[in-house]
C-alpha atoms as a PDB file:
ATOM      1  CA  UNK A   1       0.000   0.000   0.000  1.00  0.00           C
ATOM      2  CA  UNK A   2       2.590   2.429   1.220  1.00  0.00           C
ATOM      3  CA  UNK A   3       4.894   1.144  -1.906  1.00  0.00           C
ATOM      4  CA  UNK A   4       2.140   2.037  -4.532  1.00  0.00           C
ATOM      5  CA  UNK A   5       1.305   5.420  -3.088  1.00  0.00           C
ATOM      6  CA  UNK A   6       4.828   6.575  -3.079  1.00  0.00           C
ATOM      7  CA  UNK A   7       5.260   5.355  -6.766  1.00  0.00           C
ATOM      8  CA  UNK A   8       2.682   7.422  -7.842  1.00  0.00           C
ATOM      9  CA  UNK A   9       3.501  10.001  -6.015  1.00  0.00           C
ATOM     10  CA  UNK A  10       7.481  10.414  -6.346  1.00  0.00           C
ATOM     11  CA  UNK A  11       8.066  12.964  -9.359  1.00  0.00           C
ATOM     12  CA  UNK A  12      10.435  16.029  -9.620  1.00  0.00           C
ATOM     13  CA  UNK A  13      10.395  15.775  -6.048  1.00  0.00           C
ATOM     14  CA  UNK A  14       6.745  15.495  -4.914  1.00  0.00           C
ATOM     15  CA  UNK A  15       6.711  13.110  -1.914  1.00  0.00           C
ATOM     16  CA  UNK A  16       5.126  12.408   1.410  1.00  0.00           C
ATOM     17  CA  UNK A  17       5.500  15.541   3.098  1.00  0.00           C
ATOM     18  CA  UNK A  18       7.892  16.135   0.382  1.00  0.00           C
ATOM     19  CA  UNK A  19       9.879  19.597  -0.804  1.00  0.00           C
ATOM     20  CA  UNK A  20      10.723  19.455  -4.675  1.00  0.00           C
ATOM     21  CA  UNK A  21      13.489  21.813  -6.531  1.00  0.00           C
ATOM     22  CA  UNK A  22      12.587  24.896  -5.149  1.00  0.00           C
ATOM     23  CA  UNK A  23      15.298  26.526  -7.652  1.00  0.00           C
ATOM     24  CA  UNK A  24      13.067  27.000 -10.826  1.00  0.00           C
ATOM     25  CA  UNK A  25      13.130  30.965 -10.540  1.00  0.00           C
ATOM     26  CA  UNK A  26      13.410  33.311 -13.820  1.00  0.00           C
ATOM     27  CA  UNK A  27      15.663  36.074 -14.358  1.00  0.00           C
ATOM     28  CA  UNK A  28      18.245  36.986 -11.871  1.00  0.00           C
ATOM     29  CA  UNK A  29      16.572  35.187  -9.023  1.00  0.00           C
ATOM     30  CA  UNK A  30      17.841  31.771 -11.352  1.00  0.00           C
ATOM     31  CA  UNK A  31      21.206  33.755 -11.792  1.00  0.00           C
ATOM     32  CA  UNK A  32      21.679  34.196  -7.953  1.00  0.00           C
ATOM     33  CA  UNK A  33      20.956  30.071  -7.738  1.00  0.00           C
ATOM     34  CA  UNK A  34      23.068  29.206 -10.430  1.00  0.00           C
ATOM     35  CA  UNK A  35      25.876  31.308  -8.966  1.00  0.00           C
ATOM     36  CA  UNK A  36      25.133  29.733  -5.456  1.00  0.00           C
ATOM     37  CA  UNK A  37      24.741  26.248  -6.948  1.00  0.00           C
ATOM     38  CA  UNK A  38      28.317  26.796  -8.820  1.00  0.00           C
ATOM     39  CA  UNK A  39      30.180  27.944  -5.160  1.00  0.00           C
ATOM     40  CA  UNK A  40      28.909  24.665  -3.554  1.00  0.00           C
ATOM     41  CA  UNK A  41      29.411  22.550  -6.327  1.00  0.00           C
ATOM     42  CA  UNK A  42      33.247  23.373  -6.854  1.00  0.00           C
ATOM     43  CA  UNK A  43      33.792  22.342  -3.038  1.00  0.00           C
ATOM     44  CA  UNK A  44      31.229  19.165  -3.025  1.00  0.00           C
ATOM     45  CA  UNK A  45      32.216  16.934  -5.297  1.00  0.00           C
ATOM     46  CA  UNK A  46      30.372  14.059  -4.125  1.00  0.00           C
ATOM     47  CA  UNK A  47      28.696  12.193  -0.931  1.00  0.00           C
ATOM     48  CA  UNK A  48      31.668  11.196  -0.211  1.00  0.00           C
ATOM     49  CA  UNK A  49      33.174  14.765   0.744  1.00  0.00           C
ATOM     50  CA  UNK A  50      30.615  14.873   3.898  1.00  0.00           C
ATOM     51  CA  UNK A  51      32.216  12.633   6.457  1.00  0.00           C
ATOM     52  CA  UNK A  52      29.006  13.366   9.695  1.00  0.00           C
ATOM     53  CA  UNK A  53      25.865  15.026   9.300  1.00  0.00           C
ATOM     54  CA  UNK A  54      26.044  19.101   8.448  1.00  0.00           C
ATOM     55  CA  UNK A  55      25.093  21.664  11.014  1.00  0.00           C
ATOM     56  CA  UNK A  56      26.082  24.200  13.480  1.00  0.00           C
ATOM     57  CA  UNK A  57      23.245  24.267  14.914  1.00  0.00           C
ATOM     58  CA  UNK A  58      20.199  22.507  16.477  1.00  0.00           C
ATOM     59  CA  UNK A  59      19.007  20.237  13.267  1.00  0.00           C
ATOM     60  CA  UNK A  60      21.266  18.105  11.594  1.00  0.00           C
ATOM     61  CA  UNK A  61      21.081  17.437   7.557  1.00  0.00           C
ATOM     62  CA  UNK A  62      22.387  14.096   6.445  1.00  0.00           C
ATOM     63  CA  UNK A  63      25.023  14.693   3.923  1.00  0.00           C
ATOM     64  CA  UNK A  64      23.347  13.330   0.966  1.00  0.00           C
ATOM     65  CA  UNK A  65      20.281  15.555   1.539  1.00  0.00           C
ATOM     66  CA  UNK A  66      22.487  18.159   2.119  1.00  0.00           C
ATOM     67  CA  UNK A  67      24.244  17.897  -1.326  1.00  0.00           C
ATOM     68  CA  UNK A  68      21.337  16.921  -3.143  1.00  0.00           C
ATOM     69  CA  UNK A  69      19.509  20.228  -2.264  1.00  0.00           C
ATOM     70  CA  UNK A  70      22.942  22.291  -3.048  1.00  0.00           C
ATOM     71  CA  UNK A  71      22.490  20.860  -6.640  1.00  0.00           C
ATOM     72  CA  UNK A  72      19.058  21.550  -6.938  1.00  0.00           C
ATOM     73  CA  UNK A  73      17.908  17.430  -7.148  1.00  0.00           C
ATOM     74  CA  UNK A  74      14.774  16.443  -5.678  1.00  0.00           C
ATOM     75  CA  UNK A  75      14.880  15.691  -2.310  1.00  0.00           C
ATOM     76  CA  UNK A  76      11.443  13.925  -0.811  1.00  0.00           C
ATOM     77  CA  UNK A  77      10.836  14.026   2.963  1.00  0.00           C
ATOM     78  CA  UNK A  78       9.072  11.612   5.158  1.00  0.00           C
ATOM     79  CA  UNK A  79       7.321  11.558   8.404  1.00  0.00           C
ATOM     80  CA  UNK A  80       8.735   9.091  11.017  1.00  0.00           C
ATOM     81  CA  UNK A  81       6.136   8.252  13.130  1.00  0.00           C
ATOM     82  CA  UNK A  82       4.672   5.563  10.882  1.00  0.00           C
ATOM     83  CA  UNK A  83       7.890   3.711  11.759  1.00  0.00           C
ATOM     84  CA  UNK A  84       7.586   3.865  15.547  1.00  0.00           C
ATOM     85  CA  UNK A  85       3.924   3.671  15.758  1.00  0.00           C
ATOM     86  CA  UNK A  86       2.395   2.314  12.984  1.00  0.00           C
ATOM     87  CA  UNK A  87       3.170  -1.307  12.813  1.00  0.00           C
ATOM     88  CA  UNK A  88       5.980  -3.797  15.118  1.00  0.00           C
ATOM     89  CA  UNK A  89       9.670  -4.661  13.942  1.00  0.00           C
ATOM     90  CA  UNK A  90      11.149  -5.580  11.410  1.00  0.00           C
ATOM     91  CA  UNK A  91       8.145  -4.899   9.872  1.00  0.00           C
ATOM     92  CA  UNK A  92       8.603  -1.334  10.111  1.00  0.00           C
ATOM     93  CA  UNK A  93      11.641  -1.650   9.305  1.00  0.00           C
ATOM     94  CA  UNK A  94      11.266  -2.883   6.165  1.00  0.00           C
ATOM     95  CA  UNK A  95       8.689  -1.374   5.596  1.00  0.00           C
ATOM     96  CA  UNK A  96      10.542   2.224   6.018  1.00  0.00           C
ATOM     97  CA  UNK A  97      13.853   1.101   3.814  1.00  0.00           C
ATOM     98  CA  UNK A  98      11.170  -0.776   0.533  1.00  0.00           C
ATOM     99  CA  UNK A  99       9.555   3.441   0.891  1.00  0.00           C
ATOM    100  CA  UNK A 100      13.279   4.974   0.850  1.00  0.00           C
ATOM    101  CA  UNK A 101      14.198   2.942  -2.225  1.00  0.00           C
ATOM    102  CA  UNK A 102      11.033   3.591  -4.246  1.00  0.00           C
ATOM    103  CA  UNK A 103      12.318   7.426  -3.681  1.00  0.00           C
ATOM    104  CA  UNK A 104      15.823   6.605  -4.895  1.00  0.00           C
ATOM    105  CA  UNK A 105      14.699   4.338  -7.562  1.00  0.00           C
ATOM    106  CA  UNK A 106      12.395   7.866  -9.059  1.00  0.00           C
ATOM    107  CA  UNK A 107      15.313   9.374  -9.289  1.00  0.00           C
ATOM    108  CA  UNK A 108      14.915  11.193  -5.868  1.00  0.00           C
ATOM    109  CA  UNK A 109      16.583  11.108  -2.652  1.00  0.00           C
ATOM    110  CA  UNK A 110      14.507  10.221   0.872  1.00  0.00           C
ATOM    111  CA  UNK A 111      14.867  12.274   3.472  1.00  0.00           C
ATOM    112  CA  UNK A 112      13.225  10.600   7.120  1.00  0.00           C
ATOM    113  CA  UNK A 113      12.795  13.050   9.771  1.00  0.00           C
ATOM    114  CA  UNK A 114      13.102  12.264  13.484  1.00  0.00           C
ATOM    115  CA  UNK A 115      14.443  13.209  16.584  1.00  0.00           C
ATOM    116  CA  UNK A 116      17.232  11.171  18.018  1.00  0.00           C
ATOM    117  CA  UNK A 117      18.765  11.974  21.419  1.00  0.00           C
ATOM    118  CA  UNK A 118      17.689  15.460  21.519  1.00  0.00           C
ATOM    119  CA  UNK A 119      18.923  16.315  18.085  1.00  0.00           C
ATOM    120  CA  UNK A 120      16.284  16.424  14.352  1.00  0.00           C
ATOM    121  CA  UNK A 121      17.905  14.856  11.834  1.00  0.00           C
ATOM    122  CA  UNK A 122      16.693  15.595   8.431  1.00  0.00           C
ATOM    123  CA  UNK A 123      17.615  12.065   6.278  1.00  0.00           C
ATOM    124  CA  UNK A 124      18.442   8.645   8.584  1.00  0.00           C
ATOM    125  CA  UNK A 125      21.371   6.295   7.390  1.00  0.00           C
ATOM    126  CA  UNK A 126      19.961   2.653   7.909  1.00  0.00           C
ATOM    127  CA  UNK A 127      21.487   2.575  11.626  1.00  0.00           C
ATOM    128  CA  UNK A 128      19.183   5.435  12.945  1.00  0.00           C
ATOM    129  CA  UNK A 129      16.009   3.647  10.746  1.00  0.00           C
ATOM    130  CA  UNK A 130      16.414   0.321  12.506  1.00  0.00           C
ATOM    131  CA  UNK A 131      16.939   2.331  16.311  1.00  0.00           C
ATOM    132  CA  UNK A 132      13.764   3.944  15.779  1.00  0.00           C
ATOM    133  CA  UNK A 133      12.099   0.546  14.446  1.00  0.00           C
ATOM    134  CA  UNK A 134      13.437  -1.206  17.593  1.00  0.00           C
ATOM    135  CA  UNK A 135      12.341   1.210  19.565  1.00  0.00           C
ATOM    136  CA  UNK A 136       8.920   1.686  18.665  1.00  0.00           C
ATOM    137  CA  UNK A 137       6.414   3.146  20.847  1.00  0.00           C
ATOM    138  CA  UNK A 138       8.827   4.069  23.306  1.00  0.00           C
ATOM    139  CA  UNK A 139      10.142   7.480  21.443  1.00  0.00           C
ATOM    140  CA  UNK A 140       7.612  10.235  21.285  1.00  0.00           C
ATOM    141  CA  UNK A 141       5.058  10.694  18.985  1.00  0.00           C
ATOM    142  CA  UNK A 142       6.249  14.283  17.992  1.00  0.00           C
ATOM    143  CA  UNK A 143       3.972  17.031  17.158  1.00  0.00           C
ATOM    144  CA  UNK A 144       5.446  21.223  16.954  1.00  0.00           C
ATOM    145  CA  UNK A 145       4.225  21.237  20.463  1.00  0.00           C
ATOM    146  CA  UNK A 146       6.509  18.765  21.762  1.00  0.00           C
ATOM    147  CA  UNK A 147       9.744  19.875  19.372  1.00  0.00           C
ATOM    148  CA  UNK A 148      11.546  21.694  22.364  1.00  0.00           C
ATOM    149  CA  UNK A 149      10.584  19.390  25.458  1.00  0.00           C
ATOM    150  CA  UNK A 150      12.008  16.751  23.034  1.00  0.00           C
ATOM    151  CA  UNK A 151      15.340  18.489  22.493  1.00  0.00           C
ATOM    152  CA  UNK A 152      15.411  19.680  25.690  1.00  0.00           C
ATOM    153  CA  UNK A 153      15.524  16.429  27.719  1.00  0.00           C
ATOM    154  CA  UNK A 154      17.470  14.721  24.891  1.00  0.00           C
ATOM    155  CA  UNK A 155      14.901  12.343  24.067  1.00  0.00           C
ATOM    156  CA  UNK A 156      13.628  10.525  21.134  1.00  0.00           C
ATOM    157  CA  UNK A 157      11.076  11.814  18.983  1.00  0.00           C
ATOM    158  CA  UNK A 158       8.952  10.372  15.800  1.00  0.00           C
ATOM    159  CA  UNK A 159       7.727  13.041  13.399  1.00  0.00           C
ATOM    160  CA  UNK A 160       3.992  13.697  12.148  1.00  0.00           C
ATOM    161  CA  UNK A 161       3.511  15.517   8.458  1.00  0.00           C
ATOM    162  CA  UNK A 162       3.266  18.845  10.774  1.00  0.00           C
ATOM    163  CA  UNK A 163       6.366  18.241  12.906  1.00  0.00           C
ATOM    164  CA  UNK A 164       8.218  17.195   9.583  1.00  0.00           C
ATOM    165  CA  UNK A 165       7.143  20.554   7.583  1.00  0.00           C
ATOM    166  CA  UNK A 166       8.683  22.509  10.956  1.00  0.00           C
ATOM    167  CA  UNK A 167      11.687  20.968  10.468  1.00  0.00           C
ATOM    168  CA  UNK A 168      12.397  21.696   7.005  1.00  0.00           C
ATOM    169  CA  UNK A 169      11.341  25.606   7.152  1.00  0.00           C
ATOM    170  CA  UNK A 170      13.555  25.602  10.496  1.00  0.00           C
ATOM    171  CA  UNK A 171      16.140  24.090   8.462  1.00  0.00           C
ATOM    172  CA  UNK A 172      16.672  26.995   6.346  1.00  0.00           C
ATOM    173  CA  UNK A 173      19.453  28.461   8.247  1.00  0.00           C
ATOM    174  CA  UNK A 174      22.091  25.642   6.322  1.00  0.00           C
ATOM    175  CA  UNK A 175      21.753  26.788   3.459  1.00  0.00           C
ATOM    176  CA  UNK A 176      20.747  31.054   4.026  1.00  0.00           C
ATOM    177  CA  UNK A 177      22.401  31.617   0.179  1.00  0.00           C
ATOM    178  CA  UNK A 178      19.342  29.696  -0.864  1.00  0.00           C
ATOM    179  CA  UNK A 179      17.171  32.752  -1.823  1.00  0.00           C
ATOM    180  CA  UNK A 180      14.399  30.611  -3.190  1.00  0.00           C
ATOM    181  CA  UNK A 181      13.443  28.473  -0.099  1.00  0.00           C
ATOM    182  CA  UNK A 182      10.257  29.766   0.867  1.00  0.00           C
ATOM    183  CA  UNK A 183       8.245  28.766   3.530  1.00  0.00           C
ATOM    184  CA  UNK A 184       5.924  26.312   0.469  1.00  0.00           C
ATOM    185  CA  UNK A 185       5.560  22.580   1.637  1.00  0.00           C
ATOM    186  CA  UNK A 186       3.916  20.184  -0.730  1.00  0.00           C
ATOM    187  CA  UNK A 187       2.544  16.962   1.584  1.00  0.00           C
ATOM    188  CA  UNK A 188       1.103  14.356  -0.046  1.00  0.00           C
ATOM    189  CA  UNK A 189      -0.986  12.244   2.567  1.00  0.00           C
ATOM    190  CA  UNK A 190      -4.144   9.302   2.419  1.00  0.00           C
ATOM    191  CA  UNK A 191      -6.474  12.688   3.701  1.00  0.00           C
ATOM    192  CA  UNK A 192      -7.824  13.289   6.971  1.00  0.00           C
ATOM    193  CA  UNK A 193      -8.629  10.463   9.698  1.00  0.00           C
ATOM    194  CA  UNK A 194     -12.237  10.593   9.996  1.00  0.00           C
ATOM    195  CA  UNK A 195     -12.321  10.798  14.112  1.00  0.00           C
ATOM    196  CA  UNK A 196     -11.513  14.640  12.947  1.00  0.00           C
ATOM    197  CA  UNK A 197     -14.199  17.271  11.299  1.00  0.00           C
ATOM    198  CA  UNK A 198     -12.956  16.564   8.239  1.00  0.00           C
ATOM    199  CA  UNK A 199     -15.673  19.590   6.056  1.00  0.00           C
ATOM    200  CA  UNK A 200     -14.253  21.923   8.577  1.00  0.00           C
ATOM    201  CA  UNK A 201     -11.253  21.037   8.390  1.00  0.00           C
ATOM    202  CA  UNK A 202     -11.051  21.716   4.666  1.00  0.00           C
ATOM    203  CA  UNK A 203     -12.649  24.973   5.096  1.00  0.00           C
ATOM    204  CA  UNK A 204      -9.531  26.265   7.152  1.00  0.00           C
ATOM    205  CA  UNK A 205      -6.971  25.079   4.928  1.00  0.00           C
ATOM    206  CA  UNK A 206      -8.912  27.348   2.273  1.00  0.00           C
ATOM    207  CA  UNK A 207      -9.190  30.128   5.045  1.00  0.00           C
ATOM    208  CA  UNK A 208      -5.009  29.861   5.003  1.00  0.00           C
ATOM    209  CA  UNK A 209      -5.329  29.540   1.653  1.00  0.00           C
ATOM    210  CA  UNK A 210      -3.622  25.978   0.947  1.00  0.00           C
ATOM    211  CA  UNK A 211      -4.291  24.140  -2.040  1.00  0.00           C
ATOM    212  CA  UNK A 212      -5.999  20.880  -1.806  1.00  0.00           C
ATOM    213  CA  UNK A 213      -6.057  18.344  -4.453  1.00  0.00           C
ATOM    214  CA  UNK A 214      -6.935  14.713  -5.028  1.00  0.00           C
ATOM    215  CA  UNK A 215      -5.057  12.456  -6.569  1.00  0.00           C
ATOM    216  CA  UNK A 216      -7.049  10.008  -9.263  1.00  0.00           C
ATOM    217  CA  UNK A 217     -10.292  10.912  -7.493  1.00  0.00           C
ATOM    218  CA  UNK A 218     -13.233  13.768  -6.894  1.00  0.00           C
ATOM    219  CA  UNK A 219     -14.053  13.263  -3.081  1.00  0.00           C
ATOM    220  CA  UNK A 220     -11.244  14.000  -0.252  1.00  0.00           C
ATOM    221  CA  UNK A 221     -10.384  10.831   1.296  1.00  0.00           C
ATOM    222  CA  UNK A 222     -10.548   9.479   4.909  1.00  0.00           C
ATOM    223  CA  UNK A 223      -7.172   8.140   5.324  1.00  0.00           C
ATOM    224  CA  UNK A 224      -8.678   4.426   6.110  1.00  0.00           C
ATOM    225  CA  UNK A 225     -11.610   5.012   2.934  1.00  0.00           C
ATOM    226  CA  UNK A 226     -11.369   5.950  -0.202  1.00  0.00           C
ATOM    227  CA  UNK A 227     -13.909   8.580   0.477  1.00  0.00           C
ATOM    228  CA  UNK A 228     -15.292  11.232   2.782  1.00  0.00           C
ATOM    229  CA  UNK A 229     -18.169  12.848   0.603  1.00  0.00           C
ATOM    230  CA  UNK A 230     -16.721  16.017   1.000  1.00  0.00           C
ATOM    231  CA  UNK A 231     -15.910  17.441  -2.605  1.00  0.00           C
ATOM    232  CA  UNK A 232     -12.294  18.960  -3.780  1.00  0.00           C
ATOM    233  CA  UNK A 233     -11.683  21.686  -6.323  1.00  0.00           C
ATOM    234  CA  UNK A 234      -8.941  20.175  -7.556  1.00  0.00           C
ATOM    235  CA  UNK A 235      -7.967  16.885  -9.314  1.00  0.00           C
ATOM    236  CA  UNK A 236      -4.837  15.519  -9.977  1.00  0.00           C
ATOM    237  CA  UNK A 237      -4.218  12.332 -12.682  1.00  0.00           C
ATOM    238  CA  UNK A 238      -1.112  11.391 -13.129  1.00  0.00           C
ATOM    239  CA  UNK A 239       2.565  12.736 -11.040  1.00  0.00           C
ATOM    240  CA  UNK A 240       2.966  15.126 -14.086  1.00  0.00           C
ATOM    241  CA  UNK A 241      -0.055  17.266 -12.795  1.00  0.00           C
ATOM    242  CA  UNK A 242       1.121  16.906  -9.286  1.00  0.00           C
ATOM    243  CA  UNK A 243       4.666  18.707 -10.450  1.00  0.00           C
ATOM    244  CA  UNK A 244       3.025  21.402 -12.442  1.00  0.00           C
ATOM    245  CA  UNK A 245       0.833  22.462  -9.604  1.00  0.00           C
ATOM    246  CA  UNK A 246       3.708  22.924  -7.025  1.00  0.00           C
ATOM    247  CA  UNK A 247       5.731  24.366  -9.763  1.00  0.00           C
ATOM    248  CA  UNK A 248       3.606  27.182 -10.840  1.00  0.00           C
ATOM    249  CA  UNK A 249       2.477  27.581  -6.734  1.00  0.00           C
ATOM    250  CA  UNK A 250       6.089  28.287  -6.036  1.00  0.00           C
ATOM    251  CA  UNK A 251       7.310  30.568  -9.489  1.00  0.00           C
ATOM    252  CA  UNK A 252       3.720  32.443  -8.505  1.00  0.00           C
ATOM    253  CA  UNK A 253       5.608  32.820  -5.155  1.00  0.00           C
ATOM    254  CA  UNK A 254       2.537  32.608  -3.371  1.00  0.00           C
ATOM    255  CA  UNK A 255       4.074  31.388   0.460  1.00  0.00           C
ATOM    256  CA  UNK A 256       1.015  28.975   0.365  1.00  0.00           C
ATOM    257  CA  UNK A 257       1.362  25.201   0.940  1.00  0.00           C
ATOM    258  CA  UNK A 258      -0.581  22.110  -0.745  1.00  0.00           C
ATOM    259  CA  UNK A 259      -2.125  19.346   0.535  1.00  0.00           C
ATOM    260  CA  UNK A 260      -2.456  16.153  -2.166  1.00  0.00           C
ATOM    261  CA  UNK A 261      -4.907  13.640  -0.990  1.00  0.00           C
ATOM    262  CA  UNK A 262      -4.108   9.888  -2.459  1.00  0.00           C
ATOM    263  CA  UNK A 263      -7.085   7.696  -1.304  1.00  0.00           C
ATOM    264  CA  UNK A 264      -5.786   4.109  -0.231  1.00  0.00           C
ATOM    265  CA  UNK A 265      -5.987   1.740  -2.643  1.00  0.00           C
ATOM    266  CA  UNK A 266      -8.807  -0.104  -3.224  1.00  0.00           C
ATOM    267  CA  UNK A 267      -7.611  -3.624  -2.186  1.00  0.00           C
ATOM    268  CA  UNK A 268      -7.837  -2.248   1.101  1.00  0.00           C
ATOM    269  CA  UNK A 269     -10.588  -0.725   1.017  1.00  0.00           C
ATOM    270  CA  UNK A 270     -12.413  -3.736   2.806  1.00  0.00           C
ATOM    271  CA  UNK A 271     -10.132  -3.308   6.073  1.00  0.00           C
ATOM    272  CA  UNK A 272     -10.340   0.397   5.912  1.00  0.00           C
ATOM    273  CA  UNK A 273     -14.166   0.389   6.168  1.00  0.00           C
ATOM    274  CA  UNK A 274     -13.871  -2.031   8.906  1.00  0.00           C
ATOM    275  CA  UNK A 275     -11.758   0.539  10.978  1.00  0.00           C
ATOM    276  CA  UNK A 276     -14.013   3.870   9.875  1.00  0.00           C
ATOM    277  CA  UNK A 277     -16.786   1.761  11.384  1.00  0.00           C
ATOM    278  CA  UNK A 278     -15.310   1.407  14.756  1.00  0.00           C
ATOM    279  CA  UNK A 279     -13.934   5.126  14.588  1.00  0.00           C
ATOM    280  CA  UNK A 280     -17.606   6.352  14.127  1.00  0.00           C
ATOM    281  CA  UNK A 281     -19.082   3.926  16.591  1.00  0.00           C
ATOM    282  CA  UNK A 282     -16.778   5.275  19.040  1.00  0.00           C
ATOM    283  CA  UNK A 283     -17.588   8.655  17.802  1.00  0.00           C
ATOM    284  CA  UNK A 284     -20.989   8.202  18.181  1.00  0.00           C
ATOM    285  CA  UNK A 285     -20.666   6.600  22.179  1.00  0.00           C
ATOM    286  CA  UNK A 286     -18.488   9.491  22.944  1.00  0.00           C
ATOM    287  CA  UNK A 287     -20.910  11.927  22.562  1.00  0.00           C
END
């Protein structure tokens, strides 16, 4: 399920929670990128030059997200937390390297997010993947709310889409040359879990003006469904039409972000309405 999502979704850098080549500027603002582009790349020649992760400060880049980014290559990020929470090891595990190497295999290069003794690291070599699968529920499900208790007692913490997007805008500092970076996040996600008020939901990502979009369908999805009834103004087809949208979003330089909704596939469809029963049931007794 996750492996069929994320081939769909991979292109020019869209991803879960993903940032694409933010360097497609005109005029001198592609001038000042190509210039900045040319510095790095005569003193990075390859992975290989990076010998730790890169940062002076409180969030660490792995080095080939780091280099990747300098040279403009899509970089796709992913949320954590479905590794510590959302199934037992090695599943997980495996689960989280079969995701990173659909990203590689697009031509793109994963970037996991998480917390790991009070640091964030922005990309996780194999080592850091398998600590966090081991330790499962034990590290922190990490929202923005929790970021600096986290860091603070030098804890582990597992990152949600909203924790990861944090990250990357507070991530900025590495790269401050980078006159493009703007605070745009494209996350691509199965919707909104339907224990949430999912119509009201929508109506204050329009309020904050984000762009929602399905992805091969008309209705927002559920996250466990295919559908929510709630209609979208925007439909996606194929990972061509997902690149063109956060293209023009970000050479229109309108500081807004977009939400793509990819309904789970429909061979799971069965379990998912199994589980959206006993969400509403619950729902419904809770009130």
């Amino acid at each position: 399920m996750a492996g069929d999502a994320a081939r769909d979704a991979v292109a020019d850098g869209v991803g879960w929670g993903g940032f694409n080549d933010y360097g497609r500027g005109h005029g001198s603002e592609r001038c000042r990128l190509g210039q900045f582009r040319a510095a790095l790349a005569a003193t990075l020649t390859t992975v290989e030059d990076f010998k730790d992760y890169i940062g002076s400060g409180h969030v660490k880049i792995a080095p080939e997200v780091y280099d990747a980014l300098a040279r403009g290559k899509a970089v796709v990020a992913l949320e954590s937390t479905i590794i510590s929470h959302g199934m037992p090891y090695p599943q997980n595990f495996r689960t989280a390297k079969e995701v990173e190497a659909i990203v590689r295999d697009n031509g793109a290069i994963p970037a996991t997010i998480a917390i790991l003794d009070g640091t964030p690291y922005i990309g996780l070599n194999d080592e850091q993947l398998e600590r966090l699968a081991v330790l499962g529920r034990k590290v922190r499900k990490t929202a923005r709310r929790d970021i600096a208790y986290v860091v603070a007692a030098g804890g582990n913490g597992a990152t949600t889409v909203l924790h990861l997007c944090f990250l990357l805008l507070s991530s900025r500092h590495f790269i401050r040359s980078y006159r493009t970076w703007k605070d745009s996040v494209a996350v691509i996600s199965a919707g909104v879990k339907s224990i949430l008020d999912i119509p009201r939901t929508l109506e204050y990502l329009e309020t904050h003006g984000v762009t929602v979009a399905t992805y091969k369908a008309d209705e927002f999805p559920a996250f466990f469904t295919e559908s929510s009834g709630c209609k979208v103004p925007c439909r996606l087809d194929n990972p061509e039409d997902s690149a063109k949208l956060i293209n023009a979003n970000l050479n229109l330089k309108l500081g807004s972000g977009i939400l793509i909704a990819v309904p789970i596939p429909k061979e799971y469809s069965a379990s998912g309405n199994i589980i959206e029963s006993a969400i509403q049931k619950a729902v419904q007794e809770a009130m």
